[in-house]
N, C-alpha and C. Protein backbone atom coordinates (compact mmCIF):
# COMPACT_ATOMS: atom_id res chain seq x y z
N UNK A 1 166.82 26.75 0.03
CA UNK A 1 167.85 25.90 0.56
C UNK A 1 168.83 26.75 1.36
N UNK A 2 169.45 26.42 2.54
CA UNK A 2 169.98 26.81 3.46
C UNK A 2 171.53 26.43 3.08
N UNK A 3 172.82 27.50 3.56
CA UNK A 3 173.91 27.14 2.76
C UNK A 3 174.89 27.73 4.30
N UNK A 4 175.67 26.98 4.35
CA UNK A 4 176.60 27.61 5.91
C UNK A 4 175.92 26.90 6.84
N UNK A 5 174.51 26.16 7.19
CA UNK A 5 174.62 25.92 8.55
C UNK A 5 173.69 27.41 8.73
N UNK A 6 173.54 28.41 8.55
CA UNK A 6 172.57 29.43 9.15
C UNK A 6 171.02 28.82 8.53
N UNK A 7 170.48 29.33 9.63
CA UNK A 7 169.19 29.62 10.01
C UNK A 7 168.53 31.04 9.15
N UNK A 8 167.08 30.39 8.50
CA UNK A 8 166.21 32.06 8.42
C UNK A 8 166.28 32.94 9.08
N UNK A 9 166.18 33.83 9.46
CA UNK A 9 166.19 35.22 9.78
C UNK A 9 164.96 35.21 11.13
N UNK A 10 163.52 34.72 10.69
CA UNK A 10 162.92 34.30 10.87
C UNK A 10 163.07 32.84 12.44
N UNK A 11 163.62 31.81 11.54
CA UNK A 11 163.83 30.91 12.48
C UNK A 11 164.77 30.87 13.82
N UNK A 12 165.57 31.71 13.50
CA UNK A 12 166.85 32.04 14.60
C UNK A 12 166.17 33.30 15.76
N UNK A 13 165.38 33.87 14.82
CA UNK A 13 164.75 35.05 15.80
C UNK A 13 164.21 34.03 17.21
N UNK A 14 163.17 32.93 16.76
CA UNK A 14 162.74 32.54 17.41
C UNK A 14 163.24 30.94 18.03
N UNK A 15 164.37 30.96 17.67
CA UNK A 15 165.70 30.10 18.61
C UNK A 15 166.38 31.14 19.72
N UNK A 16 166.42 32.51 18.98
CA UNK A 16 167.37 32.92 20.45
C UNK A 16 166.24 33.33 21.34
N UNK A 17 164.74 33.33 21.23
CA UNK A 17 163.57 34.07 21.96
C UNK A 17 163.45 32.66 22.64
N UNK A 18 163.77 31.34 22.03
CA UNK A 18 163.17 30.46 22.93
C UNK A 18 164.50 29.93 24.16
N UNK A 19 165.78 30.61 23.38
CA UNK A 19 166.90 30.24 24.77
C UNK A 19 166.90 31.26 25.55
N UNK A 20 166.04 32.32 25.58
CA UNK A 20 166.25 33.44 26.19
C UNK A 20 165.18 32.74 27.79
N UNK A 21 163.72 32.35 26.94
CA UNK A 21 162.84 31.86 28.46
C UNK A 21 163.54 30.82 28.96
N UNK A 22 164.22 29.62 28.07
CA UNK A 22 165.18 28.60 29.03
C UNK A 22 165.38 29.57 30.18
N UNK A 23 166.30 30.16 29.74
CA UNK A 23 167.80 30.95 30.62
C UNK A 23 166.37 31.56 31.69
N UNK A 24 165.68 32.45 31.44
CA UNK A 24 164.63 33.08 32.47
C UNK A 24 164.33 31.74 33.63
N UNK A 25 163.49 30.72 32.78
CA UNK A 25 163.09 29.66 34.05
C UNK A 25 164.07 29.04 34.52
N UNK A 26 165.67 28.89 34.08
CA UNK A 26 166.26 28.48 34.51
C UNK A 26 166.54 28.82 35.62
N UNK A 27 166.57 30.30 35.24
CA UNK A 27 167.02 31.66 36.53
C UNK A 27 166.24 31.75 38.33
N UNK A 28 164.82 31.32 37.63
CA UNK A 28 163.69 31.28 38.16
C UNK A 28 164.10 30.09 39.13
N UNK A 29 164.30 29.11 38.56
CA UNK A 29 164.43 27.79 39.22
C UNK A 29 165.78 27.79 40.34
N UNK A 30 166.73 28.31 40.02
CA UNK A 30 167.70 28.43 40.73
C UNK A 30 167.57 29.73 41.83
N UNK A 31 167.13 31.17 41.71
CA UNK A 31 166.58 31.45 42.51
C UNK A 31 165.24 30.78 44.05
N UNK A 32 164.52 30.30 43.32
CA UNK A 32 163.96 29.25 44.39
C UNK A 32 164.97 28.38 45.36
N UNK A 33 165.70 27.72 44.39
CA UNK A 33 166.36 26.80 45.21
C UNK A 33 167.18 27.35 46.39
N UNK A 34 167.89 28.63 45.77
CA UNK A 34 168.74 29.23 46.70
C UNK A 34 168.03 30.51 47.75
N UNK A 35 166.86 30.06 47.77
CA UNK A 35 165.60 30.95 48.89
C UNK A 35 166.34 32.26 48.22
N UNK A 36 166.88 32.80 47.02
CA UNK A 36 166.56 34.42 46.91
C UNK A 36 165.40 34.64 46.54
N UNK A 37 165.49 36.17 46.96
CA UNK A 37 163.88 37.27 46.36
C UNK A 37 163.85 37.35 44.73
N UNK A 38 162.83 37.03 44.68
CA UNK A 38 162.12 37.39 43.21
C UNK A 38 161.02 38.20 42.97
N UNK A 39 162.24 38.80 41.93
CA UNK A 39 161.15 39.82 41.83
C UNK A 39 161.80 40.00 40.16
N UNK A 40 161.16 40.80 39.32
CA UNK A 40 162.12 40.80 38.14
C UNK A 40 163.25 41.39 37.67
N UNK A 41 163.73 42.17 38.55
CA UNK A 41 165.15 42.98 38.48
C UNK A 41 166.25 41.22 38.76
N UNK A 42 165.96 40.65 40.00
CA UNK A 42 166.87 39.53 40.28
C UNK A 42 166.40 38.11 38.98
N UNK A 43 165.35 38.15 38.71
CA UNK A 43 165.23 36.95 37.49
C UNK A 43 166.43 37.51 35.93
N UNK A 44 165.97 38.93 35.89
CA UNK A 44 166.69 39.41 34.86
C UNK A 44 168.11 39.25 35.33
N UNK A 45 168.78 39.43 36.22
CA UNK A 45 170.25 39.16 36.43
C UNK A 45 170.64 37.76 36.31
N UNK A 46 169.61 37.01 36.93
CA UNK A 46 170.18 35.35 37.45
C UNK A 46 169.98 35.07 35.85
N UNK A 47 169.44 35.40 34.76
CA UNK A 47 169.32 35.18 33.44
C UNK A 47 169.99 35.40 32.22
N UNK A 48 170.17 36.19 32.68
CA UNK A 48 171.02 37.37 31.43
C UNK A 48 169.49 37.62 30.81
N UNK A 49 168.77 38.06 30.84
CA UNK A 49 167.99 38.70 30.05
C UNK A 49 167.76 39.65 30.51
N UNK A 50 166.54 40.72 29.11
CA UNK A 50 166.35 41.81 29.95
C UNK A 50 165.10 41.95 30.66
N UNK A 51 164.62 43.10 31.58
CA UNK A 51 163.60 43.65 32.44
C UNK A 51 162.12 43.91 31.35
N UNK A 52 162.37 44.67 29.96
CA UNK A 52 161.64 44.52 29.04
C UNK A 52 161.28 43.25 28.43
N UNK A 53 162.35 42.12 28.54
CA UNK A 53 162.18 40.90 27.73
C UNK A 53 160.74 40.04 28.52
N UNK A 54 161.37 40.35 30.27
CA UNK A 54 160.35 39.32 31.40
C UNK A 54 159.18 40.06 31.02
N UNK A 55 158.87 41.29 31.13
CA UNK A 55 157.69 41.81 31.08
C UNK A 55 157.26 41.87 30.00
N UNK A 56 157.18 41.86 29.00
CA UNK A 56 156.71 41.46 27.42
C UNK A 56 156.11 39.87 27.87
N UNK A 57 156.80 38.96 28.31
CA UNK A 57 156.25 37.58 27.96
C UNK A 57 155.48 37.34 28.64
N UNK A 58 154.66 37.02 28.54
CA UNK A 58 153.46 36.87 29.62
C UNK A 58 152.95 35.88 30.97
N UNK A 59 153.83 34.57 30.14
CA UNK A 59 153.86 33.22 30.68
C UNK A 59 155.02 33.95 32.00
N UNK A 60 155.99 34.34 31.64
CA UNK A 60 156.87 34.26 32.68
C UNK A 60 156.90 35.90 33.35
N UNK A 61 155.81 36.66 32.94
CA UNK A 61 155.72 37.88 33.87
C UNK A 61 154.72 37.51 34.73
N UNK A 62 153.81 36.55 34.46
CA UNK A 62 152.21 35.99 35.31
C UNK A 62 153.25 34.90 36.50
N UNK A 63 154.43 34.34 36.21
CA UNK A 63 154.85 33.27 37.00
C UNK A 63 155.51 34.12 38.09
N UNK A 64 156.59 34.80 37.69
CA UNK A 64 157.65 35.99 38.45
C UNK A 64 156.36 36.82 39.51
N UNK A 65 155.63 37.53 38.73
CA UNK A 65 154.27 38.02 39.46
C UNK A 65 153.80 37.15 41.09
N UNK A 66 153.22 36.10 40.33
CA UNK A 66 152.78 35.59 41.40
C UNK A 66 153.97 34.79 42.63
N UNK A 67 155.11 34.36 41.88
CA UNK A 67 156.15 33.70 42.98
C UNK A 67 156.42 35.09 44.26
N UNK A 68 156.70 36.17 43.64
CA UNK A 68 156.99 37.49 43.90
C UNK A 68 156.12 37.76 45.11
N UNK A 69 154.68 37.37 44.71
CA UNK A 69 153.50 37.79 45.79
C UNK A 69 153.44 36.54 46.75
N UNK A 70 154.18 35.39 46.53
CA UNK A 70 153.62 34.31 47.85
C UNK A 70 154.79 34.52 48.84
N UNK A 71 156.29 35.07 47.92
CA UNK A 71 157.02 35.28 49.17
C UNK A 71 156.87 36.59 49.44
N UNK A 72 155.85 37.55 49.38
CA UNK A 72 155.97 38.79 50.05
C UNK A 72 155.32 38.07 51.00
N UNK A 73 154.04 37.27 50.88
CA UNK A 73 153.24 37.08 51.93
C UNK A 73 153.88 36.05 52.97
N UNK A 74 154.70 35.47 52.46
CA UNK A 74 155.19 34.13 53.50
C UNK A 74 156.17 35.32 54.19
N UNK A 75 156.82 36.13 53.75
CA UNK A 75 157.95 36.81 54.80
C UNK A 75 157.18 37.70 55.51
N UNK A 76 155.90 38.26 55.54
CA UNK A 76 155.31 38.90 56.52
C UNK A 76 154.91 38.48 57.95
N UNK A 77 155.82 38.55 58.94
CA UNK A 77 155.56 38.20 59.99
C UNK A 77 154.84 38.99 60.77
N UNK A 78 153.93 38.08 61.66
CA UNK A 78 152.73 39.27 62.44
C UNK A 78 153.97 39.99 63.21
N UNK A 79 154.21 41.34 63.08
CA UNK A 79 154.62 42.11 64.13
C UNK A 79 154.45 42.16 65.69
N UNK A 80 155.93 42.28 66.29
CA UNK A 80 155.81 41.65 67.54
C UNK A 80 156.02 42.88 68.18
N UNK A 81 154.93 43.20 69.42
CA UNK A 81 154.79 44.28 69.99
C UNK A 81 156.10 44.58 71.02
N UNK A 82 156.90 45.55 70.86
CA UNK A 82 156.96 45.69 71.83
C UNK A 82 157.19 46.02 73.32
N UNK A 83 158.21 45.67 74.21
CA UNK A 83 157.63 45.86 75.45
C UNK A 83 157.99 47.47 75.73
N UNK A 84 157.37 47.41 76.49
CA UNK A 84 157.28 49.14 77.25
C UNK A 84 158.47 49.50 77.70
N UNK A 85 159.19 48.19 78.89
CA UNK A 85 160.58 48.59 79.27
C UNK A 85 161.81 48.28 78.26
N UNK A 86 161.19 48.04 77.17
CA UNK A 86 162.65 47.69 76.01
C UNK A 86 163.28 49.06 75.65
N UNK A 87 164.42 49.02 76.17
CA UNK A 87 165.24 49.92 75.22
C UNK A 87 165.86 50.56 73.84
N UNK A 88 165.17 49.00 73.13
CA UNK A 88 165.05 49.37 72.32
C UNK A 88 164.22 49.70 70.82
N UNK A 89 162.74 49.66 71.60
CA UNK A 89 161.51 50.42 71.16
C UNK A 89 161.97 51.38 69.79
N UNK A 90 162.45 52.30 70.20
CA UNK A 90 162.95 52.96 68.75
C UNK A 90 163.61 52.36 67.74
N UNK A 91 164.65 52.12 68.18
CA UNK A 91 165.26 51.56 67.20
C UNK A 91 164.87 50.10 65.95
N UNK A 92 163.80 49.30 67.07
CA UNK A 92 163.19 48.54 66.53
C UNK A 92 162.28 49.05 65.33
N UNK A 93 161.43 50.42 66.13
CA UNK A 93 160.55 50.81 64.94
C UNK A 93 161.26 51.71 63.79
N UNK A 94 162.45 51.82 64.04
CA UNK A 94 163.14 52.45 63.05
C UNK A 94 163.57 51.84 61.72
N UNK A 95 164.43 50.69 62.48
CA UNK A 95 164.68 49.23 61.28
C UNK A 95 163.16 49.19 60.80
N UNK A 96 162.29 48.76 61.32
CA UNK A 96 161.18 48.07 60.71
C UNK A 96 160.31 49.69 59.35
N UNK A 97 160.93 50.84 59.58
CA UNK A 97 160.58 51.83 59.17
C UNK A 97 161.12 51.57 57.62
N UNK A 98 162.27 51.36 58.10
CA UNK A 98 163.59 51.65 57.11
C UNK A 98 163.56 50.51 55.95
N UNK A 99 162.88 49.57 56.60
CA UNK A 99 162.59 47.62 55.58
C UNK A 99 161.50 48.29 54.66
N UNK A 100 160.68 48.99 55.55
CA UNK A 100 159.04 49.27 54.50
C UNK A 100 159.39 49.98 53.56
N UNK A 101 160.38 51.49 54.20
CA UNK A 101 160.51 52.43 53.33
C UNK A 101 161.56 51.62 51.44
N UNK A 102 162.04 51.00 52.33
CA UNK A 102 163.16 49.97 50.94
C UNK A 102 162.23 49.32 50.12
N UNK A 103 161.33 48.67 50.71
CA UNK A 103 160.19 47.88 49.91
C UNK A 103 159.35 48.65 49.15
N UNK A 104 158.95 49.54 49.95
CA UNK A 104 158.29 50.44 49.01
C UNK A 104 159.00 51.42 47.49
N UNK A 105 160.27 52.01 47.99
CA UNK A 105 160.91 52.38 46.98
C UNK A 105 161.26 51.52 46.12
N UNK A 106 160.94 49.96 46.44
CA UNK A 106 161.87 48.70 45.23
C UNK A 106 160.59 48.66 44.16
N UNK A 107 159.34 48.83 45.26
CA UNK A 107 158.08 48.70 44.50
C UNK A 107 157.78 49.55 43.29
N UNK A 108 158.30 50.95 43.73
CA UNK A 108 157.67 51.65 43.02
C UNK A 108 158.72 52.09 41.84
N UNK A 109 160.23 51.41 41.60
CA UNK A 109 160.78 51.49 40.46
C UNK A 109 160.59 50.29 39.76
N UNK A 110 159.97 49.25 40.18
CA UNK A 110 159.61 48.53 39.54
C UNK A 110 158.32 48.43 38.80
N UNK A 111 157.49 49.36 39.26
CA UNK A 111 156.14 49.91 38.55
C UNK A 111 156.55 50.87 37.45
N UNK A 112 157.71 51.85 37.94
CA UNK A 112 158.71 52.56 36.80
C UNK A 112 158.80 51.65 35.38
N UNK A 113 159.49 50.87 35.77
CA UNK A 113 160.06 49.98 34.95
C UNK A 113 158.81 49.14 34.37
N UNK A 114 157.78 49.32 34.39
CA UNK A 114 157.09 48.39 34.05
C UNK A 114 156.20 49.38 33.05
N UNK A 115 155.97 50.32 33.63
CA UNK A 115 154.95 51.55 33.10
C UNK A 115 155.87 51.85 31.37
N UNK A 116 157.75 51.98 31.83
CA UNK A 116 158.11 52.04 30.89
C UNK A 116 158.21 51.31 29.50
N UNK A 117 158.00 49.84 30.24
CA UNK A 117 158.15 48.80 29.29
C UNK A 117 156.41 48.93 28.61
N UNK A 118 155.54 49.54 29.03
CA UNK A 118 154.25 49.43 28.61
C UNK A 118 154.22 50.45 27.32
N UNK A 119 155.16 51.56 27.94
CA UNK A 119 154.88 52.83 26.92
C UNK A 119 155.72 51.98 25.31
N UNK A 120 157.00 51.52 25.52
CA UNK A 120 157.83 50.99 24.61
C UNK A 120 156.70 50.54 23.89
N UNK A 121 155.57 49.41 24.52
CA UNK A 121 155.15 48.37 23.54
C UNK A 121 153.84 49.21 22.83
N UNK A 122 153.45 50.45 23.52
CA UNK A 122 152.34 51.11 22.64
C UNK A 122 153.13 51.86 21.75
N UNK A 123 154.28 52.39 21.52
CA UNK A 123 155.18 52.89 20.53
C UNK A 123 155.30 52.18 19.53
N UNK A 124 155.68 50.53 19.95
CA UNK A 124 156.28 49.70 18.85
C UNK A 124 154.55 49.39 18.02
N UNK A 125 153.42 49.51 18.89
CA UNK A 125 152.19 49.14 18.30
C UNK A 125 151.52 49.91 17.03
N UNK A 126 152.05 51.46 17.60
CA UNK A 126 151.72 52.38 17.10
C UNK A 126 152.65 52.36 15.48
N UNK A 127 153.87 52.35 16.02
CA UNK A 127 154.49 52.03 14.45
C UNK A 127 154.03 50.89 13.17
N UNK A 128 153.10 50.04 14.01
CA UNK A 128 153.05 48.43 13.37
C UNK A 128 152.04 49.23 12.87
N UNK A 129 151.26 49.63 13.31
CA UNK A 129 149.67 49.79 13.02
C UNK A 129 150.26 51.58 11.83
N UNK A 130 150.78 52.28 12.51
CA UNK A 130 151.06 53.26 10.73
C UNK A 130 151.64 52.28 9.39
N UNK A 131 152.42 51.23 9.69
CA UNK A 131 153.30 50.73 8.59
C UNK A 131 152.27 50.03 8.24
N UNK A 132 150.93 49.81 8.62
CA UNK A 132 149.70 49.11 8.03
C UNK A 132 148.75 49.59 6.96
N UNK A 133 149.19 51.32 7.70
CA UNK A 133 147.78 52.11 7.51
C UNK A 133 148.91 53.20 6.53
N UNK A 134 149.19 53.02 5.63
CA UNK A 134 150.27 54.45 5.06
C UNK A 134 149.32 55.54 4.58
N UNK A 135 149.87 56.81 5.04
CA UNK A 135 149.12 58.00 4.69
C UNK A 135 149.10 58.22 3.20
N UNK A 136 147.97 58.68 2.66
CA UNK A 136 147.83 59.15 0.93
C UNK A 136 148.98 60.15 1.01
């Protein structure tokens, strides 16, 4: 029997895990609306959750994933050549240098961040699986 109005230990774990994905798709949903980039650094802000939380869940790291990949592809515009007498030839390929080089560096701390969140969950596995197996 339950006394105060609290929750099991147990049951609350998985009340604040289930307002946590609200708040994520909420995040999700309102990002769309307001055409920002998604990717999971901006879901984790528009949420309050964390970068480990999106990537642990699967439902909403497979959703973020793929929203992530239709607007990389919808913002790729065929590159426009161009002209010989433009003045500003450089500078054009400079910006367009400077977008890739950003994309690429966003990419690859976010593979950071992801590699890290991978190592966390073979740590936490590794502990589950000794507290299974106790040494003689």
């Amino acid at each position: 029997m339950l006394t105060g109005g609290s929750l099991p230990s147990g049951r609350a774990a998985q009340d604040k895990h289930q307002q946590a994905v609200q708040r994520a798709e909420a995040g999700i949903r309102r990002l769309i609306k307001e055409s920002e980039e998604i990717n999971f650094r901006t879901v984790a802000c528009a949420a309050g959750v964390s970068l480990d939380f999106l990537y642990a869940h699967t439902d909403l790291r497979k959703r973020i994933e793929t929203l992530r990949s239709q607007q990389w592809t919808e913002n790729q515009s065929p590159p426009q050549a161009p002209s010989a007498d433009d003045g500003t030839v450089i500078h054009s390929l400079t910006e367009a240098l400077r977008r890739e080089r950003t994309t690429h560096r966003e990419r690859v701390q976010e593979l950071e961040q992801r590699l890290a969140a991978a190592h966390g969950e073979i740590l936490r596995l590794q502990r589950v699986i000794q507290s299974h197996n106790p040494r003689p």
